[in-house]
Protein backbone atom coordinates (compact mmCIF):
# COMPACT_ATOMS: atom_id res chain seq x y z
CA UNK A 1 142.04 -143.36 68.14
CA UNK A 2 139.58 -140.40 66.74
CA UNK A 3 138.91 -142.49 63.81
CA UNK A 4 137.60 -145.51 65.75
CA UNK A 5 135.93 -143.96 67.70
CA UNK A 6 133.72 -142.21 65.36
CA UNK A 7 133.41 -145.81 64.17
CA UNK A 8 131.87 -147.15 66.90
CA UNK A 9 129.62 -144.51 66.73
CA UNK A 10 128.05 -145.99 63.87
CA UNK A 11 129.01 -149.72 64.83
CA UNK A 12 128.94 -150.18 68.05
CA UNK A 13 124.88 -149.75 67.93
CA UNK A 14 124.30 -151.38 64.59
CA UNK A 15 125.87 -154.64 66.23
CA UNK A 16 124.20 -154.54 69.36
CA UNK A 17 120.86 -153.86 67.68
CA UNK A 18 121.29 -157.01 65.62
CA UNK A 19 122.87 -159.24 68.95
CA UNK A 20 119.53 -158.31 70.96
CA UNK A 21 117.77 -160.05 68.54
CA UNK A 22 119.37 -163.23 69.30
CA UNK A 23 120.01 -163.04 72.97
CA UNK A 24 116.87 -164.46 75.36
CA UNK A 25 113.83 -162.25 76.21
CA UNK A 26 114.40 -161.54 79.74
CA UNK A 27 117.89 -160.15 78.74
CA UNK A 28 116.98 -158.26 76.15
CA UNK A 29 116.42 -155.35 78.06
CA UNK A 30 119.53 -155.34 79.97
CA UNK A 31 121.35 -155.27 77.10
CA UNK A 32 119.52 -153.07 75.20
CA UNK A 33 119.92 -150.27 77.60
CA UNK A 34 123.52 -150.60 78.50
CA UNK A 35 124.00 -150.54 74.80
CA UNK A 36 121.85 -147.63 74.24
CA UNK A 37 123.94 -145.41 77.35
CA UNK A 38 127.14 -146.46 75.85
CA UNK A 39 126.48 -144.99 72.45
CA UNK A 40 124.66 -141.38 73.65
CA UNK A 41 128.35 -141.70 75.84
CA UNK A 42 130.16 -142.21 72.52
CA UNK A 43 127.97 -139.54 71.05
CA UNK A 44 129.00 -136.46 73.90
CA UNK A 45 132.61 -137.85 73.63
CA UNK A 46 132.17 -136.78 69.64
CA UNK A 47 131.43 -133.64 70.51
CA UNK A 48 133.88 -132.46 72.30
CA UNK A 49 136.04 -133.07 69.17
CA UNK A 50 137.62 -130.80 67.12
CA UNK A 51 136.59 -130.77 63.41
CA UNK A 52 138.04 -133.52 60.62
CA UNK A 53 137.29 -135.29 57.60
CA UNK A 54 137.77 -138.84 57.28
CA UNK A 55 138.54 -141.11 54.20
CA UNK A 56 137.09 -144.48 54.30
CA UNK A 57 139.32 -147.31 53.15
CA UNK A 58 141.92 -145.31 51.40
CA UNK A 59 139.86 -144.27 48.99
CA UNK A 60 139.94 -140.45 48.84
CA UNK A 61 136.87 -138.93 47.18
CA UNK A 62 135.91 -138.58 44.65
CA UNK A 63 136.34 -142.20 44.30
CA UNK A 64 135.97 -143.26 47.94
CA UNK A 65 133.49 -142.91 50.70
CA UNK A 66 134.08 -139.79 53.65
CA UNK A 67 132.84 -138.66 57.14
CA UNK A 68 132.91 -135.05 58.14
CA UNK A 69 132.67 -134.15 61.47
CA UNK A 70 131.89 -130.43 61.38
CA UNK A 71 129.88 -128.05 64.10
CA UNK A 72 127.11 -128.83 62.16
CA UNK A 73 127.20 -132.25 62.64
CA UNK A 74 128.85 -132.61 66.08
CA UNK A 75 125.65 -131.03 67.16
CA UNK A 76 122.95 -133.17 65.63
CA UNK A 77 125.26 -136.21 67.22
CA UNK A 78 124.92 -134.79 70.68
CA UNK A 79 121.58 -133.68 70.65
CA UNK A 80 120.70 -137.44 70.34
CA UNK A 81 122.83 -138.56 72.01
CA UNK A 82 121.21 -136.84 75.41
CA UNK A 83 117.63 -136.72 73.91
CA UNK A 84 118.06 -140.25 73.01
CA UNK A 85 119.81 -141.33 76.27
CA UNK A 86 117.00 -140.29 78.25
CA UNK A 87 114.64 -142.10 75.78
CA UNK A 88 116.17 -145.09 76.52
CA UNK A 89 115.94 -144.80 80.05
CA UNK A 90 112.06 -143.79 79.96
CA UNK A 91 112.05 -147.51 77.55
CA UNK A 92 113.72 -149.46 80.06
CA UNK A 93 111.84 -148.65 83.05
CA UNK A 94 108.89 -149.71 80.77
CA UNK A 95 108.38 -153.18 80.78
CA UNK A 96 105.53 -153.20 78.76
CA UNK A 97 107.91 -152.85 75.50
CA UNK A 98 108.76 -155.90 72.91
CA UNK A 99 111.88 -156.58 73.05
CA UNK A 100 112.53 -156.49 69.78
CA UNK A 101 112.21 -152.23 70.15
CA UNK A 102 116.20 -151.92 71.46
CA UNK A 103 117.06 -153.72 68.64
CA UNK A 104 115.14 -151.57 65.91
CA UNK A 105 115.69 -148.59 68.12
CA UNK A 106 119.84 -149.29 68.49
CA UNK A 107 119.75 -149.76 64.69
CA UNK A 108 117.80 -146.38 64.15
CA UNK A 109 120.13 -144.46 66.39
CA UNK A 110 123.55 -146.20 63.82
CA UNK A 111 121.91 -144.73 61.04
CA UNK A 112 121.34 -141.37 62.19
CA UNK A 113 124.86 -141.21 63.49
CA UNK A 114 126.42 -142.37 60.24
CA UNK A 115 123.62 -139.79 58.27
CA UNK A 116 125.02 -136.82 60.48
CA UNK A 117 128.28 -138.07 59.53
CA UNK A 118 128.29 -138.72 55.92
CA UNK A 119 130.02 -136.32 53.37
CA UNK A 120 128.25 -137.41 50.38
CA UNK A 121 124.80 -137.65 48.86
CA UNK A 122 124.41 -141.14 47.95
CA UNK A 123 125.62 -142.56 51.37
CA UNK A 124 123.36 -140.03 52.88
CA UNK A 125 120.51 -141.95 51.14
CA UNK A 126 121.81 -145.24 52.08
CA UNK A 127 121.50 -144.10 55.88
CA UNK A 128 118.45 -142.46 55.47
CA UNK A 129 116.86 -145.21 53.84
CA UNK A 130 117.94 -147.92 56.93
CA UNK A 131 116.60 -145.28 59.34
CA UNK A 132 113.07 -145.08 57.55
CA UNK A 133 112.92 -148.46 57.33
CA UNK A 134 113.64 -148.61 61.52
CA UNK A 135 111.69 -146.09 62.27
CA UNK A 136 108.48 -147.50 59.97
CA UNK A 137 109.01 -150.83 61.81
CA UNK A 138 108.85 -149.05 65.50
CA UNK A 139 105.55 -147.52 64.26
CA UNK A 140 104.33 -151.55 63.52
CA UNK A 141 105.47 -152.50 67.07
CA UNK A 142 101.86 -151.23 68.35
CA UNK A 143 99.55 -154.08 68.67
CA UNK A 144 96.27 -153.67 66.78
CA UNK A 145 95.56 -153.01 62.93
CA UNK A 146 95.04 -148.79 63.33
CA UNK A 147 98.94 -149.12 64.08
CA UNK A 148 99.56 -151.74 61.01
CA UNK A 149 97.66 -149.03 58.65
CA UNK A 150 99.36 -145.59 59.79
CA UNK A 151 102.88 -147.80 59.52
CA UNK A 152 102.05 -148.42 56.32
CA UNK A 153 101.33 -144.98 55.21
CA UNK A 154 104.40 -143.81 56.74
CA UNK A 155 106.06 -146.70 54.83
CA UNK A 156 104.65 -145.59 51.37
CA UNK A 157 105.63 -141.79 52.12
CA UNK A 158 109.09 -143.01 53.03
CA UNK A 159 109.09 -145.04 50.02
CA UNK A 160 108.41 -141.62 47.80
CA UNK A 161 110.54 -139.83 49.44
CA UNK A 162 113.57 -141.85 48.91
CA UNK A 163 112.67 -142.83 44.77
CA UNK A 164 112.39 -139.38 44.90
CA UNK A 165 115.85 -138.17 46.55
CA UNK A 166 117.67 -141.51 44.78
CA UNK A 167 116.45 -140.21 41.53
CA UNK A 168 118.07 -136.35 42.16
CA UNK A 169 121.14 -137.95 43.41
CA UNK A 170 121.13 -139.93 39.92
CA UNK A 171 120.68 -136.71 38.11
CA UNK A 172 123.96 -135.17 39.98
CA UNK A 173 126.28 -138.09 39.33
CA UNK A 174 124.90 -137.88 35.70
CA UNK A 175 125.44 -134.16 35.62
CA UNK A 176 128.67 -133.68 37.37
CA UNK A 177 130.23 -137.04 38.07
CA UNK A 178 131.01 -136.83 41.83
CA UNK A 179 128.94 -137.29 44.79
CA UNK A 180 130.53 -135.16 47.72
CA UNK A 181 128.97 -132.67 49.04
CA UNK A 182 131.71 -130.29 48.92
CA UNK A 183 132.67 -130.75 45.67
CA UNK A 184 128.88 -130.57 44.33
CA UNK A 185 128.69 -127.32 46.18
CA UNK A 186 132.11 -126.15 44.15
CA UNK A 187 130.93 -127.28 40.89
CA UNK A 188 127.04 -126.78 40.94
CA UNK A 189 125.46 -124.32 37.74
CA UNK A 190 121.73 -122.91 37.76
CA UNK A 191 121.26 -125.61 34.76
CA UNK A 192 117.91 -127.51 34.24
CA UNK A 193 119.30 -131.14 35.35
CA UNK A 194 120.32 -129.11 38.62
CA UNK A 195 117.42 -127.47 39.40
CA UNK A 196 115.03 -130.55 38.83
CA UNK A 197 117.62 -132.67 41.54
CA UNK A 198 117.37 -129.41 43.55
CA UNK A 199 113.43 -130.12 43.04
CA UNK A 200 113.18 -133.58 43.18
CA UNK A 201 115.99 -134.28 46.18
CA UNK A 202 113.88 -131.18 48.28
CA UNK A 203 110.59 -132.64 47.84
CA UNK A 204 111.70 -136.22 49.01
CA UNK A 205 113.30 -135.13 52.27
CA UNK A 206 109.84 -132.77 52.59
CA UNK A 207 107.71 -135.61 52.55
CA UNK A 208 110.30 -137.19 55.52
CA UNK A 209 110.04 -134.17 57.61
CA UNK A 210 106.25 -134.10 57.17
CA UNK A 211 106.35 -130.83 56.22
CA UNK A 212 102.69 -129.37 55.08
CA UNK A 213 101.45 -130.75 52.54
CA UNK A 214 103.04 -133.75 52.54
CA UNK A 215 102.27 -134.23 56.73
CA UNK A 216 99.60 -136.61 56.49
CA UNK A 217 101.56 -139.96 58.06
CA UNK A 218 102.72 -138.06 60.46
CA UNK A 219 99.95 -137.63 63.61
CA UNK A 220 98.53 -140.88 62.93
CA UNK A 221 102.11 -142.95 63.49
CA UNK A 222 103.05 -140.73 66.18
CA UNK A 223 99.77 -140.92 67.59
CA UNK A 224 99.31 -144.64 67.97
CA UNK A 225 103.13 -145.49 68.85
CA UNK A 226 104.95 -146.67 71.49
CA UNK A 227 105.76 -143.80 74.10
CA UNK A 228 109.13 -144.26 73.73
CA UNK A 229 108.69 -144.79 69.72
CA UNK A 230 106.64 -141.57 69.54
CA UNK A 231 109.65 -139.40 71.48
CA UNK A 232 112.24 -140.65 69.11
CA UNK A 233 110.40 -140.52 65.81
CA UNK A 234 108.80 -136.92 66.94
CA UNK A 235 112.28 -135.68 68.57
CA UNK A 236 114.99 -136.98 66.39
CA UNK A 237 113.86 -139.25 62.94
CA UNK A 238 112.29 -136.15 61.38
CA UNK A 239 115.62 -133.89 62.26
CA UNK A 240 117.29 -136.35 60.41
CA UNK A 241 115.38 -135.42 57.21
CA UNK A 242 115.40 -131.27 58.10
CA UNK A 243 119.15 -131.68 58.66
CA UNK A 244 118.90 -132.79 55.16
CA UNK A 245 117.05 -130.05 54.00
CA UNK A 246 119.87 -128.02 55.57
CA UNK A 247 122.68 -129.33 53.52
CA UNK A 248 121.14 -129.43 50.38
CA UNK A 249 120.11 -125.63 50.83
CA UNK A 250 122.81 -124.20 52.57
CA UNK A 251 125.61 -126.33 51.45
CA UNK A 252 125.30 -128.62 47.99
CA UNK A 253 122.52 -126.81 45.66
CA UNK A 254 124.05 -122.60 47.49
CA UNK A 255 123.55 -121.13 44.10
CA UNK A 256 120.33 -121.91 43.48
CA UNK A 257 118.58 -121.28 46.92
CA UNK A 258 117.77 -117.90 45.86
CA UNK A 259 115.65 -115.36 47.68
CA UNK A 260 112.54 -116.84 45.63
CA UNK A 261 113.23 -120.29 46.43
CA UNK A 262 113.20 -119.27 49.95
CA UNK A 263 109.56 -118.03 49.80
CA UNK A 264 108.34 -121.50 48.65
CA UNK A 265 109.63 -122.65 52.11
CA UNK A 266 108.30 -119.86 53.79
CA UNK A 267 105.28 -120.26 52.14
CA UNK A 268 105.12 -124.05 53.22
CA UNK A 269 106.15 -123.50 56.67
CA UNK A 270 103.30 -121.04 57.34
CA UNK A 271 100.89 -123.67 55.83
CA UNK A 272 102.41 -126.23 58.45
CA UNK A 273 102.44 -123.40 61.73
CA UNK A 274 98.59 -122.41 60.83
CA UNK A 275 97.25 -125.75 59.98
CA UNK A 276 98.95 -128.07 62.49
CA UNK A 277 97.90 -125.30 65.81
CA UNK A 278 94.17 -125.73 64.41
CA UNK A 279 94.06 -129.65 64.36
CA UNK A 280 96.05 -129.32 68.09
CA UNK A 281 93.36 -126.83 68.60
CA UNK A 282 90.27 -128.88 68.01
CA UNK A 283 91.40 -132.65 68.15
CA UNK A 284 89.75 -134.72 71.11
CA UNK A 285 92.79 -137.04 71.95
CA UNK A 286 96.10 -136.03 73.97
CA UNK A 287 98.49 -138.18 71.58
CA UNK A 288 97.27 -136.68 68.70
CA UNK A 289 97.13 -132.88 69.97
CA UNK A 290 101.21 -133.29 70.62
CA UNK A 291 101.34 -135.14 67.47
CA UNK A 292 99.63 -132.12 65.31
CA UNK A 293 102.09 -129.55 67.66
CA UNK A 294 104.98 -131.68 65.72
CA UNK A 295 103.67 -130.59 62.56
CA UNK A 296 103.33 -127.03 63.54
CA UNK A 297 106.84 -127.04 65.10
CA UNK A 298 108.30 -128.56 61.94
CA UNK A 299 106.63 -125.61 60.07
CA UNK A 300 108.84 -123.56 62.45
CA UNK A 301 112.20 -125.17 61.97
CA UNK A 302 111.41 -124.89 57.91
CA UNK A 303 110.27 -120.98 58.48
CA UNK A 304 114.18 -120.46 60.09
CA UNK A 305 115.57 -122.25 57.68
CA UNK A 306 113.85 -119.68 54.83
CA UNK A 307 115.23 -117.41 56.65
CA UNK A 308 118.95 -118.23 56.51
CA UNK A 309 118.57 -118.86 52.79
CA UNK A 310 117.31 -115.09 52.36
CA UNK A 311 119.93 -114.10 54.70
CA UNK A 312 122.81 -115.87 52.48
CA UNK A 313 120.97 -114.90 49.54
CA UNK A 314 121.06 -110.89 49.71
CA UNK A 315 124.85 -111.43 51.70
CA UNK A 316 123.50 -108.37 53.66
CA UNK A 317 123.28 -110.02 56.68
CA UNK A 318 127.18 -111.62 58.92
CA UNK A 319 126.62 -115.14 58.37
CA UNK A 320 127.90 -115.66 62.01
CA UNK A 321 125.21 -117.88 63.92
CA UNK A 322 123.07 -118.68 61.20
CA UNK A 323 123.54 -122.49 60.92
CA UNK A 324 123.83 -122.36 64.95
CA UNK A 325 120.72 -120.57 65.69
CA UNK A 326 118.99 -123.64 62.71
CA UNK A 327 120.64 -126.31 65.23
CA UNK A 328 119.45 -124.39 68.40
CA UNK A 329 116.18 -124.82 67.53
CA UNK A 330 116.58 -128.54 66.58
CA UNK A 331 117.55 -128.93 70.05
CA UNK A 332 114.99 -127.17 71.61
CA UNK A 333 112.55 -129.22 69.62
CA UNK A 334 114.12 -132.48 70.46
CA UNK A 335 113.97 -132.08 73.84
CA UNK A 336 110.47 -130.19 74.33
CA UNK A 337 108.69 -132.85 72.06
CA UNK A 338 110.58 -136.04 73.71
CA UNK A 339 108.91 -134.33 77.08
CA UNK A 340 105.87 -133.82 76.37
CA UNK A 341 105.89 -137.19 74.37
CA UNK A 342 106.94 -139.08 77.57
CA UNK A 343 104.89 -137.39 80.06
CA UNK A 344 101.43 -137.64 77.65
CA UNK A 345 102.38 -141.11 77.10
CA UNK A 346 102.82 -141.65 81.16
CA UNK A 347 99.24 -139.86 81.81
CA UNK A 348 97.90 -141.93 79.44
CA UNK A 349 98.31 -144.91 80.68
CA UNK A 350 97.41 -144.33 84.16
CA UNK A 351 94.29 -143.29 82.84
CA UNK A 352 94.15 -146.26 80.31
CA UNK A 353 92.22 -143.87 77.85
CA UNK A 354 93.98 -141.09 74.69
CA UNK A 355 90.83 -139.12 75.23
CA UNK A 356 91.03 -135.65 76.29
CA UNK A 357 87.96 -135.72 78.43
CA UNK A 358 88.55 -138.93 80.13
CA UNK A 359 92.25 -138.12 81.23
CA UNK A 360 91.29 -134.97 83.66
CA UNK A 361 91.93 -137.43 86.70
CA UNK A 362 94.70 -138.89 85.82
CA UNK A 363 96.46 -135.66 84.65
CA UNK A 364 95.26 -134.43 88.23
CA UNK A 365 97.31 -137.30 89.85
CA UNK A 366 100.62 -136.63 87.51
CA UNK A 367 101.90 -133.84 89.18
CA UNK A 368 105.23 -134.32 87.97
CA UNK A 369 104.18 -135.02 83.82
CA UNK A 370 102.37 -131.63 83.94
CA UNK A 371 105.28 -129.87 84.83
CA UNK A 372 106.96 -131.41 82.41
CA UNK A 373 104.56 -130.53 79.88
CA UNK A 374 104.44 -127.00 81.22
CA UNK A 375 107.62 -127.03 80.37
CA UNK A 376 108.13 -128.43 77.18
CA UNK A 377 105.09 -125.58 75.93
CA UNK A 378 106.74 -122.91 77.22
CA UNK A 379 110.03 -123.77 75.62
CA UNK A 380 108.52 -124.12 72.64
CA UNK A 381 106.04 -121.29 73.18
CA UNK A 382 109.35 -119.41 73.32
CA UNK A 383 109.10 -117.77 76.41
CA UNK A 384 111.85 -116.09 78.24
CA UNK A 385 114.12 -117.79 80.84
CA UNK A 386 113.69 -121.36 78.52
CA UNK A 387 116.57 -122.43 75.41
CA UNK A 388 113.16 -121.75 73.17
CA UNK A 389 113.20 -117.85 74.33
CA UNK A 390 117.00 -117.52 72.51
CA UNK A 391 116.16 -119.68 69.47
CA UNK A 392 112.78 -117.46 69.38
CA UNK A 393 114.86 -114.55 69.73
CA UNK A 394 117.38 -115.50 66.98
CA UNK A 395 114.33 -115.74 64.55
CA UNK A 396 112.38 -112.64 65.02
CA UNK A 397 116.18 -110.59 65.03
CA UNK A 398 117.17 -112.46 61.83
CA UNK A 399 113.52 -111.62 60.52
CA UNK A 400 113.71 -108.00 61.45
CA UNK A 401 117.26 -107.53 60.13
CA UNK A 402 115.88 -109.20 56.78
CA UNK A 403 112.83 -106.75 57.07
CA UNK A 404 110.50 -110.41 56.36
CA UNK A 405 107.77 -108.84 58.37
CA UNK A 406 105.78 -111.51 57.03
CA UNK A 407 107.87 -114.23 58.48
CA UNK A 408 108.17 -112.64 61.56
CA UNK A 409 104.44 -112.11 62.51
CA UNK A 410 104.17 -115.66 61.37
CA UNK A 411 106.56 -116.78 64.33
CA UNK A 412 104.71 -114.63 66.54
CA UNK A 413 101.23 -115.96 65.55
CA UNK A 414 102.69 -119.87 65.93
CA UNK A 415 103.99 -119.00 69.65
CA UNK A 416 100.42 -117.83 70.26
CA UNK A 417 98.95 -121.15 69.13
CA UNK A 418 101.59 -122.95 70.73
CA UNK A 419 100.41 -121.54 74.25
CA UNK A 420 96.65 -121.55 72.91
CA UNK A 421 96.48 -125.70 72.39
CA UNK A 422 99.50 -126.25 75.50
CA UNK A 423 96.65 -124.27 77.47
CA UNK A 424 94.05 -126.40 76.45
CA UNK A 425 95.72 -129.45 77.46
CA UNK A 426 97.04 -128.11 80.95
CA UNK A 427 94.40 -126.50 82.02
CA UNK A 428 92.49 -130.07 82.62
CA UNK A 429 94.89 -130.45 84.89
CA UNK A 430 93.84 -127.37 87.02
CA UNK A 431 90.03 -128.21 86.96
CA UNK A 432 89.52 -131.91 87.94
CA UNK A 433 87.01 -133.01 85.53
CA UNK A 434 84.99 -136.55 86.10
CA UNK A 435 84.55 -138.58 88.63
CA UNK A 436 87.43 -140.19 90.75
CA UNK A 437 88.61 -143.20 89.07
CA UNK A 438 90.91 -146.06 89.23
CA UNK A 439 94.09 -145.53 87.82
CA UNK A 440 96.81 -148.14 86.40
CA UNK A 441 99.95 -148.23 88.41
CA UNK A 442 102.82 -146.59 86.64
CA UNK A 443 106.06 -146.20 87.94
CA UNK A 444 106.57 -142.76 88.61
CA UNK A 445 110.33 -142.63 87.80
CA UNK A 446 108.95 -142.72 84.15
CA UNK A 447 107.20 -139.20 84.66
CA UNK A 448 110.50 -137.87 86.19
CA UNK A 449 112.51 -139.03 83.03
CA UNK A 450 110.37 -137.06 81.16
CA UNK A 451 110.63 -133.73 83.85
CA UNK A 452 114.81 -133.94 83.06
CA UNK A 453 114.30 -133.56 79.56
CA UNK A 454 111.91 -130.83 79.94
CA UNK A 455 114.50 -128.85 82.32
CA UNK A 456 117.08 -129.26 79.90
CA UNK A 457 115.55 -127.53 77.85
CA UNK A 458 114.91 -124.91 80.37
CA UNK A 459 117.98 -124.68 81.74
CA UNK A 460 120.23 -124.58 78.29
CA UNK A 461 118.65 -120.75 78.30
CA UNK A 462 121.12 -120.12 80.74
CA UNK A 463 123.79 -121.63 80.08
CA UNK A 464 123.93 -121.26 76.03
CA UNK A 465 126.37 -118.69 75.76
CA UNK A 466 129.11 -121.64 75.41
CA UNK A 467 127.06 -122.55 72.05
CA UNK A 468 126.41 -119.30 70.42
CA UNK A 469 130.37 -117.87 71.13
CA UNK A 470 131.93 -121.15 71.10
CA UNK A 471 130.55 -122.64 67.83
């Protein structure tokens, strides 16, 4: 029973995707979203599993193909299965979408199940590769050619990315003849052909996360997507990538993510928290402030993850709650960013304009988005009484335990910005700036979609003892 039903995790939306684009237009939708709710069901019913590795077809590895469902990956599976859930509500109260989104959006969702899944590198590329190709296609859903050209970009950095990741993945089956990630991680030597994989494999899935330098597709797809398109890619797609970043370092290439290596990420992830609050800081359009908060956040997630490598590193630290506290951020990402994604996307078009000084009105008459985006900055601000405050918490104790002082007054210097530019934004909500003007009728259950995702995120600060003692 366990085993199909982990494979209709992956099925179930992969078929469904591909039937709504045969059914008729005016069911699309329907089916779409029923779809959508079954699989986040499917995905909190995987959670509540207990931990098992499954061989695919009888073939036992190395030979064969295998899932593993660890904490790590129960995790990931739930956190979109709620973040994307409530997507796919906020998409079909908005009838403004093609209906050919569910479809890419269904098949997106398959592969990130089956990439949380997978037990080996080369199926882990397979998955990743179907979910870039989804998620490049959303981007192209846009009408007008400023959408066609940042799809494209995002295309051609996906494309990179994955020559680059195929090529380490060659280098490992070439070097050690197996593909699982458990048996890499038992066999793997500081050699050259390992490092350059390490190298080449860690560089790919950096370009996918849009971590600084290699950000640039990011604000511009994000930016001129689809609401909806813009939650998932900014919430989930990129955690995809960074939960691939936290295999390879933590898991496959161990002996070789030294306390040096870890500085290059640190190093990185400072670029991305400095760089990404100054564009939020001084850009002139909502989408693209949230958009450049993304890339700042990102820098966060890779900053903890620098951290855990140091901490595993120098073994002077328990290793109790590292991985978790990496995953409790994830989630407080996901959720904060699908927010404030939904409730900038909402303001926006009541007030049929992206443009920070034309919105003031309509952000005055969205009473229910600005909390939401209140929210959703605070959370990620870090700020007590919010899930952010104990993944904020986790940070600056691992930092001061590690004695990175560096790291840690980076953390506190990105919470700063993260208030600083979620200030900027909110407080045009406070003055009402402009003239009164005539806004387009949006249903308002669409900003209250976005308020529940922002009080989840809110609310897991109280109740995330469960995660961090029952992990």
């Amino acid at each position: 029973m366990t085993e199909w039903g982990l494979a209709l995790l992956v099925v179930w939306p992969l078929l469904w995707g591909a039937l709504t684009m045969v059914v008729p237009a005016r069911q699309v939708t329907v089916a779409g979203g029923l779809a959508a709710l079954v699989t986040a069901g499917l995905g909190v019913w995987a959670v509540t599993l207990s931990p098992q590795f499954l061989v695919l077809g009888n073939w036992s590895t190395p030979l064969g193909l295998g899932w593993r469902l660890d904490g790590m990956a129960q995790s990931l599976i739930g956190v979109t299965a709620v973040v994307g859930g409530l997507v796919s509500v906020y998409a079909w109260l908005d009838k403004g979408l093609p209906p050919t989104f569910w479809g890419l959006w269904l098949g997106a969702w398959g592969a990130m199940n089956a990439l949380f899944l997978t037990a080996d590198v080369f199926h882990f590329y397979v998955t990743l590769e179907l979910l870039s190709v989804a998620s490049v296609a959303m981007v192209a859903l846009t009408p007008g050619a400023g959408a066609t050209r940042a799809a494209f970009r995002y295309l051609l950095v996906s494309l990179t990315g994955s020559m680059l990741f195929l090529l380490g993945v060659a280098l490992l089956y070439g070097r050690y003849g197996v593909l699982d990630m458990t048996l890499l991680a038992a066999q793997m030597t500081p050699d050259w052909p390992s490092m350059l994989a390490f190298a080449l494999m860690t560089v790919g899935l950096l370009a996918k996360t849009a971590v600084f330098p290699l950000h640039g597709w990011l604000p511009q797809a994000h930016a001129k997507a689809l609401t909806a398109v813009s939650a998932i890619l900014s919430a989930l797609v990129i955690k995809a990538a960074f939960y691939g970043l936290m295999r390879l370092w933590l898991e496959v290439f161990g002996p070789l993510a030294t306390v040096s290596a870890s500085w290059v990420l640190g190093l990185l992830a400072s670029a991305a928290i400095f760089w990404g609050g100054y564009q939020a800081l001084k850009t002139a359009r909502l989408k693209r402030l949230v958009a450049w908060s993304t890339v700042a956040q990102v820098g966060m997630l890779v900053l903890a993850l620098a951290l855990v490598v140091q901490a595993k590193a120098i073994s002077s630290v328990p290793s109790v709650h590292l991985w978790q506290g990496l995953v409790w951020l994830i989630a407080v990402h996901a959720l904060a960013k699908a927010a404030w994604f939904l409730a900038a996307g909402t303001v926006q078009k009541r007030a049929d304009s992206d443009y920070l000084a034309q919105i003031g009105f309509a952000l005055h008459r969205s009473p229910i988005s600005v909390v939401a985006m209140a929210l959703a900055v605070i959370s990620l601000a870090g700020l007590p009484f919010t899930m952010g405050f104990l993944g904020k918490w986790w940070l600056l104790s691992l930092a001061w335990e590690l004695q990175a002082w560096a790291w840690l007054l980076v953390s506190l210097l990105g919470s700063l910005l993260t208030m600083a530019y979620g200030w900027r934004l909110l407080n045009l909500s406070l003055v009402n700036r402009g003239l009164p003007q005539a806004l387009k009728p949006v249903s308002v259950a669409r900003d209250w979609v976005a308020l529940c995702l922002a009080l989840l995120g809110v609310m897991g600060g109280f109740g995330g003892h469960w995660f961090w003692e029952g992990v």
